[in-house]
Each structure stands twice: as structure tokens, then as C-alpha cells.
C-alpha atoms as a PDB file:
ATOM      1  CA  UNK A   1     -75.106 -62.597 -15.916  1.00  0.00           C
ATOM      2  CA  UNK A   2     -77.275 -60.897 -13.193  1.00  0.00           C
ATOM      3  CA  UNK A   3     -78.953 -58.001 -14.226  1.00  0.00           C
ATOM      4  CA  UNK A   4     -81.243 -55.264 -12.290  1.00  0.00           C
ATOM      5  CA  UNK A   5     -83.713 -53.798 -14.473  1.00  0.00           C
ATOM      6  CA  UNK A   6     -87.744 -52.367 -14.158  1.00  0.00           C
ATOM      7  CA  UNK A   7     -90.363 -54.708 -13.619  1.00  0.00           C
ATOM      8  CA  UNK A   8     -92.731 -54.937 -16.884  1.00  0.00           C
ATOM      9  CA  UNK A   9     -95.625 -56.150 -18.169  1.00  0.00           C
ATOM     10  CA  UNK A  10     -95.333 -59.941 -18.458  1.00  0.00           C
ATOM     11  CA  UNK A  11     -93.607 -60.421 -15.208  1.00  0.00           C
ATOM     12  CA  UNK A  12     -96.242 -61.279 -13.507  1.00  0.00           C
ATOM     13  CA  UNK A  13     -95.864 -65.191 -13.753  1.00  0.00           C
ATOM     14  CA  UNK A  14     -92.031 -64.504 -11.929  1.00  0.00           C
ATOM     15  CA  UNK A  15     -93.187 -62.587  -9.569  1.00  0.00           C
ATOM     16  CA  UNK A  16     -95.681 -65.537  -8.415  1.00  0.00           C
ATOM     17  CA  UNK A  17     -92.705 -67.413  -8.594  1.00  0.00           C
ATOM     18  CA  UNK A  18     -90.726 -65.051  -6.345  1.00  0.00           C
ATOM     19  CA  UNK A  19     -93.524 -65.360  -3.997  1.00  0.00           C
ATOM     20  CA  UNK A  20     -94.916 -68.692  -4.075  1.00  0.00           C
ATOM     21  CA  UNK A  21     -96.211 -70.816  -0.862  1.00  0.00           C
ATOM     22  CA  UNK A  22     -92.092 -71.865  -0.414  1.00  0.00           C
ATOM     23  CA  UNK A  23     -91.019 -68.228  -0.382  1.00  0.00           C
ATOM     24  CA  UNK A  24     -93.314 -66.919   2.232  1.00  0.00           C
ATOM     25  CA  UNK A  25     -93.401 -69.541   4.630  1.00  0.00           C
ATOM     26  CA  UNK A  26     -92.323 -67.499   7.024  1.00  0.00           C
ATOM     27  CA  UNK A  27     -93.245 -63.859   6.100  1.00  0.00           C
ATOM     28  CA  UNK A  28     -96.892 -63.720   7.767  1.00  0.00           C
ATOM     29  CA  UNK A  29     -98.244 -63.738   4.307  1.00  0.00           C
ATOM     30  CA  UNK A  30     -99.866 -65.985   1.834  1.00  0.00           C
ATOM     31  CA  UNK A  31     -98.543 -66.702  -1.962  1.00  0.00           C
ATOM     32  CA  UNK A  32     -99.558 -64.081  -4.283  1.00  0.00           C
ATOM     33  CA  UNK A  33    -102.430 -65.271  -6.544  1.00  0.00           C
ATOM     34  CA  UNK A  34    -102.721 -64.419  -9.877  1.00  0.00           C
ATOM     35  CA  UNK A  35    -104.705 -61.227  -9.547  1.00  0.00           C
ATOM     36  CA  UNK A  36    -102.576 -59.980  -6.721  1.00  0.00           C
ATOM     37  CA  UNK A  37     -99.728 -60.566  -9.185  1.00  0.00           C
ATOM     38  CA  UNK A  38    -101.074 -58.454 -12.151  1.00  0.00           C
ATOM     39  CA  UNK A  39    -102.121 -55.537  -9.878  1.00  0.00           C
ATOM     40  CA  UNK A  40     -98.710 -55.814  -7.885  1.00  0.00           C
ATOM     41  CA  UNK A  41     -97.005 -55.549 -11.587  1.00  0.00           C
ATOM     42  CA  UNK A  42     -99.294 -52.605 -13.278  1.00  0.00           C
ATOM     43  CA  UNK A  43     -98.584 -50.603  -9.888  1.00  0.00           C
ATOM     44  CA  UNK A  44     -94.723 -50.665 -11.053  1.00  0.00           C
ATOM     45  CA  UNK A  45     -95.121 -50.011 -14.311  1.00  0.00           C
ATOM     46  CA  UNK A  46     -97.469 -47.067 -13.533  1.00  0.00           C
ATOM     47  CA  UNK A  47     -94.952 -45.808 -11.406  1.00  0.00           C
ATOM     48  CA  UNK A  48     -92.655 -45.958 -14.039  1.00  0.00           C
ATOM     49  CA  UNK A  49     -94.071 -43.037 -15.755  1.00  0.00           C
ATOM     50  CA  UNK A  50     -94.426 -40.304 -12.581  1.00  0.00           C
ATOM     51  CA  UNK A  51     -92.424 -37.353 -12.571  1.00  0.00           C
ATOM     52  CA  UNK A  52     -92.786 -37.094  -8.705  1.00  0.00           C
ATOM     53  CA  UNK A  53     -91.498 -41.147  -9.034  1.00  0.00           C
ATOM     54  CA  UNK A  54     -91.142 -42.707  -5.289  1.00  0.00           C
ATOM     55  CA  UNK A  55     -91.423 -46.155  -5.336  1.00  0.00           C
ATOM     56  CA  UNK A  56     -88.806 -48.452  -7.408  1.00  0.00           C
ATOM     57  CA  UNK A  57     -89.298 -52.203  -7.808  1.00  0.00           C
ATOM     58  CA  UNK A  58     -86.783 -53.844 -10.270  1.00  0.00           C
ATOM     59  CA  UNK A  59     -86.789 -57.282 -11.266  1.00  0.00           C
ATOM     60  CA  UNK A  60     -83.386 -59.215 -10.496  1.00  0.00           C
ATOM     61  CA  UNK A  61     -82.617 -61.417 -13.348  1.00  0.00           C
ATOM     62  CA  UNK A  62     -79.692 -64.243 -13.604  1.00  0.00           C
ATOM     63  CA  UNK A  63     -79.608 -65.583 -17.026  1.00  0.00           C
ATOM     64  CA  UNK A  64     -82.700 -63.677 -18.458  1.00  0.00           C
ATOM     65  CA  UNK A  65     -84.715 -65.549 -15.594  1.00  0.00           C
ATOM     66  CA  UNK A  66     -86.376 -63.381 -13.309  1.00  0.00           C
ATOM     67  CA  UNK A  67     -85.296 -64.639  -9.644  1.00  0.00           C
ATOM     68  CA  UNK A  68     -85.997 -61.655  -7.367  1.00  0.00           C
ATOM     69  CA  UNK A  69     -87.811 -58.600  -6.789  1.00  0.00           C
ATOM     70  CA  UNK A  70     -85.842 -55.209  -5.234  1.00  0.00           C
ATOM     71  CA  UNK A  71     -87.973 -52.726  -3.882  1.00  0.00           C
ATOM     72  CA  UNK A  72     -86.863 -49.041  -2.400  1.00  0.00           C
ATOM     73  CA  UNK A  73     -89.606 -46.323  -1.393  1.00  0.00           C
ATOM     74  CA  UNK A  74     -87.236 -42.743  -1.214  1.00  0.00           C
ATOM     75  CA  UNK A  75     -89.833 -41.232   0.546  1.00  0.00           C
ATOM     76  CA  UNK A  76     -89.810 -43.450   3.767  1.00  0.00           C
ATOM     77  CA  UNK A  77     -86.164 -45.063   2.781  1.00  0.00           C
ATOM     78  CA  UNK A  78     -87.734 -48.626   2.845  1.00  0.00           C
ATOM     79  CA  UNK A  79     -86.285 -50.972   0.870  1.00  0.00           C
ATOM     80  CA  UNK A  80     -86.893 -54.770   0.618  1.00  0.00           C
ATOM     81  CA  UNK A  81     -85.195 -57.976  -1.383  1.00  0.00           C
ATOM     82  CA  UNK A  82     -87.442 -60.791  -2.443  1.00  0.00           C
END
């Protein structure tokens, strides 16, 4: 079953996954390390908790695995699939 839900504390091993050397190859970035990992998942979970809430980033999950990352920013009407 695929699922969409917020990203959470303990993600942050998937979302190196999501981004690892493979997965970036060609997106003019490097993997995320570990540390860029846990600051990339306390920013979601912060946002989370506004009341003037912007930025989204949900975890996309197949099975209970975490596989992907789906970002959307209302203010500028970005949105991104990793």
C-alpha cells in the first residue's frame, strides 16, 4: 500500500536513502550526510507545528518503507518529488 504521510523524527536514515550518491547523480548536488539529514528532518517537523504553516514535506511510503520525499512550498507554489 502507498501511503503519503508527514515526515517524523526517525526518518532521517530514509531520507539519506532517498538521497544517496545514486539518487543525485545528476541533480548538481552531493548525498546528504548524516547531519544534513537530521537538520533537513527537524526543519519538517518544526514546521509541523506553525499556524502560518508554508512548507509541506511528506514522506512517501510503499509497504511501511519510506521510498520518497514530496515537498510543496504554498507560498512560492514549488513543489518537488524525490
Amino acid at each position: 500500500m502507498i501511503q503519503l504521510r508527514e515526515l517524523r523524527a526517525g526518518d532521517e536514515h530514509a531520507v539519506q536513502r532517498i538521497y544517496s550518491p545514486e539518487a543525485v547523480r545528476y541533480l548538481g548536488r552531493g548525498p546528504m550526510g548524516e547531519d544534513e539529514a537530521q537538520l533537513y528532518i527537524s526543519r519538517a517537523v518544526a514546521a509541523v507545528g506553525r499556524s502560518s504553516r508554508t512548507e509541506y514535506s511528506f514522506g512517501i511510503e510503499v509497504d511501511s518503507d519510506p521510498l520518497g520525499v514530496a515537498k510543496l512550498n504554498t507560498d512560492s507554489g514549488d513543489g518537488a518529488l524525490s
